[in-house]
C-alpha atoms as a PDB file:
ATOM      1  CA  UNK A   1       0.000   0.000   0.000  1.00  0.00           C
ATOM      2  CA  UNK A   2       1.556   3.699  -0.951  1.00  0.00           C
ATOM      3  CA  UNK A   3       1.531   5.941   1.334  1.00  0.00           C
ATOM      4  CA  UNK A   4      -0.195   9.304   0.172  1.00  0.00           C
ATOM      5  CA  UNK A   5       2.004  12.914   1.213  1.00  0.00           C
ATOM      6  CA  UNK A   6      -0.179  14.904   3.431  1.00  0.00           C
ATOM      7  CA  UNK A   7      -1.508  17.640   1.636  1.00  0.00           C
ATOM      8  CA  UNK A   8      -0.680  21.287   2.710  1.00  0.00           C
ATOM      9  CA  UNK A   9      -3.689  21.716   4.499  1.00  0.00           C
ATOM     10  CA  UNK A  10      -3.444  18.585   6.476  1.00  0.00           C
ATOM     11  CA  UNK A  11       0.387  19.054   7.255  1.00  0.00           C
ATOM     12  CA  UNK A  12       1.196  19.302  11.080  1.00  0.00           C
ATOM     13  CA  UNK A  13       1.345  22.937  12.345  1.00  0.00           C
ATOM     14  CA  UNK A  14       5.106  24.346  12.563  1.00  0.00           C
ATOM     15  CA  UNK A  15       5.263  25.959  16.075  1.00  0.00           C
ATOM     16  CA  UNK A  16       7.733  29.249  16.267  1.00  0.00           C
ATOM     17  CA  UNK A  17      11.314  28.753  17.805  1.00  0.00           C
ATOM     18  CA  UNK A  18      10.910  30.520  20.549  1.00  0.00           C
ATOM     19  CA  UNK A  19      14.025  30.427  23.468  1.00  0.00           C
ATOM     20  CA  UNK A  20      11.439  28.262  25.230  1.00  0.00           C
ATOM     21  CA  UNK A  21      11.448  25.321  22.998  1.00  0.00           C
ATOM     22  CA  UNK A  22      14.920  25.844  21.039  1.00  0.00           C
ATOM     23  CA  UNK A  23      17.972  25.598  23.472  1.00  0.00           C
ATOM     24  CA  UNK A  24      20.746  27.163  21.700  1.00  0.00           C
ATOM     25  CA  UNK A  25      17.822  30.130  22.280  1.00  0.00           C
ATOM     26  CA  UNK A  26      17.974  29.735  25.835  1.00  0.00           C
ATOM     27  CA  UNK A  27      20.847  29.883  27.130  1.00  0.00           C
ATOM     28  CA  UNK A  28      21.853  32.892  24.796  1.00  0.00           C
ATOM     29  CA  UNK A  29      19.141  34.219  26.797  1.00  0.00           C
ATOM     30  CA  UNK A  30      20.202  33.328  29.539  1.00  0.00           C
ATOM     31  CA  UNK A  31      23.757  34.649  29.378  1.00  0.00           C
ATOM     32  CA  UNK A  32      21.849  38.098  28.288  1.00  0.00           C
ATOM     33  CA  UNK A  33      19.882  38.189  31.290  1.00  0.00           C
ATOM     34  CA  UNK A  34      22.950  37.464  33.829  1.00  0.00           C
ATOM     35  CA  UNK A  35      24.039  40.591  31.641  1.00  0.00           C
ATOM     36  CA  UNK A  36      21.385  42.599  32.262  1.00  0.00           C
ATOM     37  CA  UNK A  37      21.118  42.023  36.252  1.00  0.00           C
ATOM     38  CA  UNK A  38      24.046  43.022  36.636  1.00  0.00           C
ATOM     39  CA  UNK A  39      23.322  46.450  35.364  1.00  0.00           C
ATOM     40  CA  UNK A  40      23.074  49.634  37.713  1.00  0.00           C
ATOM     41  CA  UNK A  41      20.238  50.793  34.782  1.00  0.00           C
ATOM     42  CA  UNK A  42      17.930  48.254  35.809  1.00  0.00           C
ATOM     43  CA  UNK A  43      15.011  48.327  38.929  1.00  0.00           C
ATOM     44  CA  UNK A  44      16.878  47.391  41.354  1.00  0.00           C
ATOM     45  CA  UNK A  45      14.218  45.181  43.460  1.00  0.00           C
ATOM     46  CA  UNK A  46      13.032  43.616  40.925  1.00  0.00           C
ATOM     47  CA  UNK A  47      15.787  42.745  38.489  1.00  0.00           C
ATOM     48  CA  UNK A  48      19.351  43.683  39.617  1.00  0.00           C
ATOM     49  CA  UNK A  49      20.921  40.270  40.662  1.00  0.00           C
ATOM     50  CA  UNK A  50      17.527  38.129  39.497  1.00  0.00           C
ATOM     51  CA  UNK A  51      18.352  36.818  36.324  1.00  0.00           C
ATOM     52  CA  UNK A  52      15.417  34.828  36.461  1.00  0.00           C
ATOM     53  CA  UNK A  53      13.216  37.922  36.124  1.00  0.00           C
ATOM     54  CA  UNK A  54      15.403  39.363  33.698  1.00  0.00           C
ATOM     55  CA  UNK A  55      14.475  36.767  31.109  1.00  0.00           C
ATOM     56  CA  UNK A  56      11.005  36.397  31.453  1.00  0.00           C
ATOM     57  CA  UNK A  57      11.606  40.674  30.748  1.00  0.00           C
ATOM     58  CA  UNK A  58      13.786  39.313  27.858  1.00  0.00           C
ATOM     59  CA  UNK A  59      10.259  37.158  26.670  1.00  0.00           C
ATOM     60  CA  UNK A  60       8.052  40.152  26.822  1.00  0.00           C
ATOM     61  CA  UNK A  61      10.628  42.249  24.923  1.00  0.00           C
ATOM     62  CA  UNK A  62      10.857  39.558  22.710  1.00  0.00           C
ATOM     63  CA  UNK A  63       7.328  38.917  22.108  1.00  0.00           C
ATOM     64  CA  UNK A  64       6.599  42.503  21.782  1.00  0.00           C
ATOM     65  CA  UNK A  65       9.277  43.863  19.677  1.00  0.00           C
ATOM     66  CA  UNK A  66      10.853  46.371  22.558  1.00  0.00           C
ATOM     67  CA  UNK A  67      13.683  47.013  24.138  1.00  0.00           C
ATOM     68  CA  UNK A  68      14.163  44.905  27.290  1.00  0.00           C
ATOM     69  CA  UNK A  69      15.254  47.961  29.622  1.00  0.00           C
ATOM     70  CA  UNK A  70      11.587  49.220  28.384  1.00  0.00           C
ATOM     71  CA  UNK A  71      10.114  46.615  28.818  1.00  0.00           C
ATOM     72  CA  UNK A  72      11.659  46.580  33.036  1.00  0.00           C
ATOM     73  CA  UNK A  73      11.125  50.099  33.332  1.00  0.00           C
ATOM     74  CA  UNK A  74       7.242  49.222  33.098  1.00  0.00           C
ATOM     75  CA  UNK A  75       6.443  45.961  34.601  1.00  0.00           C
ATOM     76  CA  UNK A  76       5.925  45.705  37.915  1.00  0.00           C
ATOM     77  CA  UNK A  77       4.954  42.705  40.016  1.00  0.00           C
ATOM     78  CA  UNK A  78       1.421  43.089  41.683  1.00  0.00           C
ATOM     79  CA  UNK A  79       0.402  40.098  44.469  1.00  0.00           C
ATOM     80  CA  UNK A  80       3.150  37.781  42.780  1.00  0.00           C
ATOM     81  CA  UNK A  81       1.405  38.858  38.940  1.00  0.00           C
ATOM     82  CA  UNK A  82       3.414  40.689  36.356  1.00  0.00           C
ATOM     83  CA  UNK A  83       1.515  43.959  35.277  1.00  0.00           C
ATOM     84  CA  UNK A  84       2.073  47.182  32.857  1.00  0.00           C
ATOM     85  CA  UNK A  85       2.256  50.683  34.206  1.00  0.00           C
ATOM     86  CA  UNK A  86      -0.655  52.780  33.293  1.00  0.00           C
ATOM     87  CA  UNK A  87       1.315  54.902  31.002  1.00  0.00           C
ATOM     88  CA  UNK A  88       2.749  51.594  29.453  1.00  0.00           C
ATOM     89  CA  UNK A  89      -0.642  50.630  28.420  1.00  0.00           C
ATOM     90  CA  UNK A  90      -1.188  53.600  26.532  1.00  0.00           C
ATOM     91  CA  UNK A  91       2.320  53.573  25.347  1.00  0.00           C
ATOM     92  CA  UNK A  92       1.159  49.940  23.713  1.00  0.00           C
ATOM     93  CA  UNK A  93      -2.285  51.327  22.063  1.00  0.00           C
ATOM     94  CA  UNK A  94      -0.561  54.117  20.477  1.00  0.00           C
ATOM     95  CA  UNK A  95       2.504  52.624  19.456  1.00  0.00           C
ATOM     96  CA  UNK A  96       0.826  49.517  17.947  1.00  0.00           C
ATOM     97  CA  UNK A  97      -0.170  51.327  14.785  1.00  0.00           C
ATOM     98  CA  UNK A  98      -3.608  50.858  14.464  1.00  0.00           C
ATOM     99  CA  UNK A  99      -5.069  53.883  15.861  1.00  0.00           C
ATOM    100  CA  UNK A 100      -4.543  57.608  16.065  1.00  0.00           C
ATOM    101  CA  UNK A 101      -2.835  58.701  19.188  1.00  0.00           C
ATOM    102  CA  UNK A 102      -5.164  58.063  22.232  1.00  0.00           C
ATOM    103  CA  UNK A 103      -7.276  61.329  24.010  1.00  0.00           C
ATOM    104  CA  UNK A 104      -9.417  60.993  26.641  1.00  0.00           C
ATOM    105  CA  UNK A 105     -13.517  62.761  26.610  1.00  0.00           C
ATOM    106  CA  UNK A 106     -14.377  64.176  29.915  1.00  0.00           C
ATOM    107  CA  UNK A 107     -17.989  64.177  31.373  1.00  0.00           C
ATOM    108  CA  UNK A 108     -20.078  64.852  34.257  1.00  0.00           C
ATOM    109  CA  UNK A 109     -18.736  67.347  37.592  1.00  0.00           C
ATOM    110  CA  UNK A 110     -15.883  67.046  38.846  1.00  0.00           C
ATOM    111  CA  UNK A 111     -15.558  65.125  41.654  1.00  0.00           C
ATOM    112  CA  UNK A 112     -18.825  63.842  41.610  1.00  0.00           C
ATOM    113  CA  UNK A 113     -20.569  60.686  40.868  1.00  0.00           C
ATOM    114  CA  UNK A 114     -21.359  61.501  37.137  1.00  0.00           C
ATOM    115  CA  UNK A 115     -17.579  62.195  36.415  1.00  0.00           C
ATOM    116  CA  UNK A 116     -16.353  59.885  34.105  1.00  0.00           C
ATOM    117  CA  UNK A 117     -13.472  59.660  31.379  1.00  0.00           C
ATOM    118  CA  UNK A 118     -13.692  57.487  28.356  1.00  0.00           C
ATOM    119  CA  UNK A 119     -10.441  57.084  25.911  1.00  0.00           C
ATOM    120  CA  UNK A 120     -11.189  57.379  22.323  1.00  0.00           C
ATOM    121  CA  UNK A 121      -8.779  56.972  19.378  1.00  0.00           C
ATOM    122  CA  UNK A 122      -9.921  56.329  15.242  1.00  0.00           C
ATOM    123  CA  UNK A 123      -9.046  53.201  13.762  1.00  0.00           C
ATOM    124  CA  UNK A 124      -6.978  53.925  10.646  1.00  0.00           C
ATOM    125  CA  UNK A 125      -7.772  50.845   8.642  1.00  0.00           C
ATOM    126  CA  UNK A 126     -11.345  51.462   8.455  1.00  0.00           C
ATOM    127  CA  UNK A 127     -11.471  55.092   9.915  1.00  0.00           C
ATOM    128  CA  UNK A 128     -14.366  54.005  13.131  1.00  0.00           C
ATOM    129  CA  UNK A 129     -14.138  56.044  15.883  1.00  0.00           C
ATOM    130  CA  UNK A 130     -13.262  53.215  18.725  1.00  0.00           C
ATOM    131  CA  UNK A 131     -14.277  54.083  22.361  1.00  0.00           C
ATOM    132  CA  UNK A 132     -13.888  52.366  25.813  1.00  0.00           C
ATOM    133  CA  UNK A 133     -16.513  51.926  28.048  1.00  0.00           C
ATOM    134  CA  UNK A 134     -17.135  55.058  30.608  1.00  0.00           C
ATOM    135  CA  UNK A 135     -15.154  54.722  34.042  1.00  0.00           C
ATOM    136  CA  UNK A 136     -17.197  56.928  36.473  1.00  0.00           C
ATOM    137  CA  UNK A 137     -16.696  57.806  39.872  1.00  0.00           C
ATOM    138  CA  UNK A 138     -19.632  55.811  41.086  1.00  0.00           C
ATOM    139  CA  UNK A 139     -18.212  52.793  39.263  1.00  0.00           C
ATOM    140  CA  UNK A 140     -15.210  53.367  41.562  1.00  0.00           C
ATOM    141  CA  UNK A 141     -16.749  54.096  44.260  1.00  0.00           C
ATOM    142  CA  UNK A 142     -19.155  51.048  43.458  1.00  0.00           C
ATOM    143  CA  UNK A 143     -16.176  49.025  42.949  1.00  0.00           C
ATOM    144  CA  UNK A 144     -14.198  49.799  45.860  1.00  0.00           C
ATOM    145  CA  UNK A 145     -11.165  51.126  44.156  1.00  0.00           C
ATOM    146  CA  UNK A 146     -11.214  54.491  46.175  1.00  0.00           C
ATOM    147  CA  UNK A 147     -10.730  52.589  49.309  1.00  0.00           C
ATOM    148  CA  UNK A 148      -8.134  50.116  48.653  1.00  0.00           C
ATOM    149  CA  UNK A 149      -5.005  50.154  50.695  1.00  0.00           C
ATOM    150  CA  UNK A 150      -2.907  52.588  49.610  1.00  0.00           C
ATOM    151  CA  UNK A 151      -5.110  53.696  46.173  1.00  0.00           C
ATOM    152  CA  UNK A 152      -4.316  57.082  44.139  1.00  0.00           C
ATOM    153  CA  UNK A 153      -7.891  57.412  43.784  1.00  0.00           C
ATOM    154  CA  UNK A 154      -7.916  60.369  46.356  1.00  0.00           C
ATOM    155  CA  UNK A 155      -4.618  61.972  45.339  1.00  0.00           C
ATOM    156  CA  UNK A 156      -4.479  62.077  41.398  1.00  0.00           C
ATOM    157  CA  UNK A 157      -7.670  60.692  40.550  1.00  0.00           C
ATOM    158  CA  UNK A 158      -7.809  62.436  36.674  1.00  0.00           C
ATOM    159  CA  UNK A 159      -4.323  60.295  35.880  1.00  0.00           C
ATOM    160  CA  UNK A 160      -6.111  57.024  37.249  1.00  0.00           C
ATOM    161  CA  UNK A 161      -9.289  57.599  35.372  1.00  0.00           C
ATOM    162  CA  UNK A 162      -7.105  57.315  31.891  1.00  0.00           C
ATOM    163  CA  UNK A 163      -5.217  54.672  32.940  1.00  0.00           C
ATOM    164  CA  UNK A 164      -8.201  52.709  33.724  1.00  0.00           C
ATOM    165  CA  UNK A 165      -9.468  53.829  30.961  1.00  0.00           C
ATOM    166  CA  UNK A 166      -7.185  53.501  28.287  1.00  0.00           C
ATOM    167  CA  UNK A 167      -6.937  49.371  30.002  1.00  0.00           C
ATOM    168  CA  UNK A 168     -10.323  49.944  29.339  1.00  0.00           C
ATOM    169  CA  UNK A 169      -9.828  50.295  25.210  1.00  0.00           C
ATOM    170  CA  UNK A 170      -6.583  48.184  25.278  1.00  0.00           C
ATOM    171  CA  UNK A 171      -9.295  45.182  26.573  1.00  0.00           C
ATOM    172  CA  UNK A 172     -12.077  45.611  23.553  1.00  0.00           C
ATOM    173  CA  UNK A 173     -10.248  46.701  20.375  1.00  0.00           C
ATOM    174  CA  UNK A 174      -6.362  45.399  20.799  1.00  0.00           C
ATOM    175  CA  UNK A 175      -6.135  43.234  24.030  1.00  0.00           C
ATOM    176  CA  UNK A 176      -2.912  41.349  21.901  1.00  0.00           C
ATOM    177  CA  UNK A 177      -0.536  44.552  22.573  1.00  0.00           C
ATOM    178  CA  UNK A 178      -1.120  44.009  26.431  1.00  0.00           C
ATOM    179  CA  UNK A 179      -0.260  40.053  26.427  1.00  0.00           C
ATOM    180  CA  UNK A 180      -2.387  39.216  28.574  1.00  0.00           C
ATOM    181  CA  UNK A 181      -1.102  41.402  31.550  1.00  0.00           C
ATOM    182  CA  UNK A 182      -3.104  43.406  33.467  1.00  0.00           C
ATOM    183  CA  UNK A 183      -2.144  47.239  34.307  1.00  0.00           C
ATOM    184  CA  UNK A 184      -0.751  47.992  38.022  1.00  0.00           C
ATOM    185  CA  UNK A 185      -3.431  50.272  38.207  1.00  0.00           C
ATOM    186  CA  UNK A 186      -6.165  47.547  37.675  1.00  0.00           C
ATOM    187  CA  UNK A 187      -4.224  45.051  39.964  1.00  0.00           C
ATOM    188  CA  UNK A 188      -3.873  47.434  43.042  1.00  0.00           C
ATOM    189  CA  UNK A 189      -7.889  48.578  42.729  1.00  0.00           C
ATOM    190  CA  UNK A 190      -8.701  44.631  42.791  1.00  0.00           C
ATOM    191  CA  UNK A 191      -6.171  43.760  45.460  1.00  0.00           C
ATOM    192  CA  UNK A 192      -4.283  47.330  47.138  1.00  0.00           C
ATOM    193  CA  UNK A 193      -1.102  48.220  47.213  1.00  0.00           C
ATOM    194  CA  UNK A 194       1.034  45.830  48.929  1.00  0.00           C
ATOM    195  CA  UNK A 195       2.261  46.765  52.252  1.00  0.00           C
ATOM    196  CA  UNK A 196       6.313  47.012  52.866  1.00  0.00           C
ATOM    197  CA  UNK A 197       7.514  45.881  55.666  1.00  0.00           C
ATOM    198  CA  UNK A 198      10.119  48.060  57.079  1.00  0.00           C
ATOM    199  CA  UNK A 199      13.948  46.898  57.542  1.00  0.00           C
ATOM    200  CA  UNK A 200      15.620  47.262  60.176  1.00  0.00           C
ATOM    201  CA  UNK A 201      19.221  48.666  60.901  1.00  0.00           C
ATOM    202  CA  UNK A 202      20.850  46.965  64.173  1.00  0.00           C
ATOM    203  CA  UNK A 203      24.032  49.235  64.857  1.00  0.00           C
ATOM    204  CA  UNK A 204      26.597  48.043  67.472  1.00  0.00           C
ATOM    205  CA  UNK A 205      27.616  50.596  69.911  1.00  0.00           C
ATOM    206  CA  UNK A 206      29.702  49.122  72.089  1.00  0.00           C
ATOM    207  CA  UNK A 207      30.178  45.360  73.538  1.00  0.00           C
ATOM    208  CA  UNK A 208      27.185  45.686  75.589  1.00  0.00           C
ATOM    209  CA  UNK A 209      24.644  48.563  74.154  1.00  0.00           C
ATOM    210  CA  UNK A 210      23.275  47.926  70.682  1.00  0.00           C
ATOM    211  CA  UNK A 211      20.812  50.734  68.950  1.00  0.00           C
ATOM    212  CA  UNK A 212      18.227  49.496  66.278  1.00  0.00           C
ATOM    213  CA  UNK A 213      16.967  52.313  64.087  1.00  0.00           C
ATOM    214  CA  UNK A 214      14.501  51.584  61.270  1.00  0.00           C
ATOM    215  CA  UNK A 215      15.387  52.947  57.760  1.00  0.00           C
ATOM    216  CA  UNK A 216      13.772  55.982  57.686  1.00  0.00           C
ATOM    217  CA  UNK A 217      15.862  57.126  61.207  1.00  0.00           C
ATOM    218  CA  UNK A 218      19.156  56.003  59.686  1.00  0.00           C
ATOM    219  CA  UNK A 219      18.543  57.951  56.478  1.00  0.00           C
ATOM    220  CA  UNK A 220      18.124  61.344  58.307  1.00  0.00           C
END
């Protein structure tokens, strides 16, 4: 019996080397991201001596087609979760191409439960005017985001209103530039801020007296 050639259409899918499935990849990766956390340029807490978290940075870069220190300049880690800065997010909508730079329509009074901000931008392939849905005060109100531990809701609440809502747009007409990772902002309104634990100095006096200062003492 002959055997019959698979046609094109019935040929296996050809997966993408990626440095997770080719080796020689990896570890040139790897060596890269030893590189990089080693660097005074990057966050310190979160990258400088972790190579580990510099190449999952090196992935995202990778994946997204921007520079690596960019890409650690703007992720943050949220409750153990990877997430964009605000300004990242809109950084993605507008430099992906498919829009015209992102602006923001105001409504309602401020500071009441009718303000609201929704992010608009055109599409240029088709020219539609693309809009996210409204974020209102009452929605964060509603949805506890004022209140979290720690939330800029109170303190620079116009700048969190287009971050949420320009998450908002990134979700409905291009949720592919943001990978799948949520915005700090949207993490810390679910969850609040995280709370740091302060470090403590212990500073020897003498054989017998010992003074412990906490870090904000010993910096003044």
């Amino acid at each position: 019996m002959s055997e019959t050639a698979l046609s094109p259409e019935h040929e296996q899918p050809k997966y993408e080397l990626t440095m997770w499935n080719d080796k020689d990849a990896l570890e040139q990766a790897w060596k890269t991201a030893n590189f990089l956390s080693e660097s005074d340029l990057v966050p310190q807490s979160l990258y400088k001596k972790k190579p580990g978290n510099c190449l999952i940075a090196l992935d995202v870069a990778n994946r997204t087609g921007m520079s690596p220190l960019m890409i650690m300049q703007n992720m943050y880690v949220v409750q153990g979760r990877p997430t964009w800065s605000g300004q990242m997010c809109i950084a993605l909508i507008n430099g992906c191409g498919r829009f015209s730079p992102l602006s923001f329509r105001w409504g309602g009074k401020t500071g009441q439960k009718d303000w609201s901000c929704v992010a608009v931008a055109t599409r240029l392939s088709d020219g539609v005017l693309c809009e996210s849905s409204p974020v209102t005060w009452q929605m964060a109100l509603d949805e506890g985001w004022v209140n979290k531990n720690g939330s800029k809701w109170k303190t620079m609440p116009e700048q969190m209103f287009m971050y949420r809502s320009g998450a908002f747009f990134a979700r409905v007409h291009c949720p592919d530039v943001l990978q799948g990772i949520y915005t700090r902002e949207e993490m810390e309104d679910v969850y609040g801020q995280e709370k740091q634990e302060r470090k403590k100095t212990v500073i020897t006096l003498d054989d017998t007296q010992v003074k412990v200062v906490d870090d904000k003492e010993s910096a003044e």
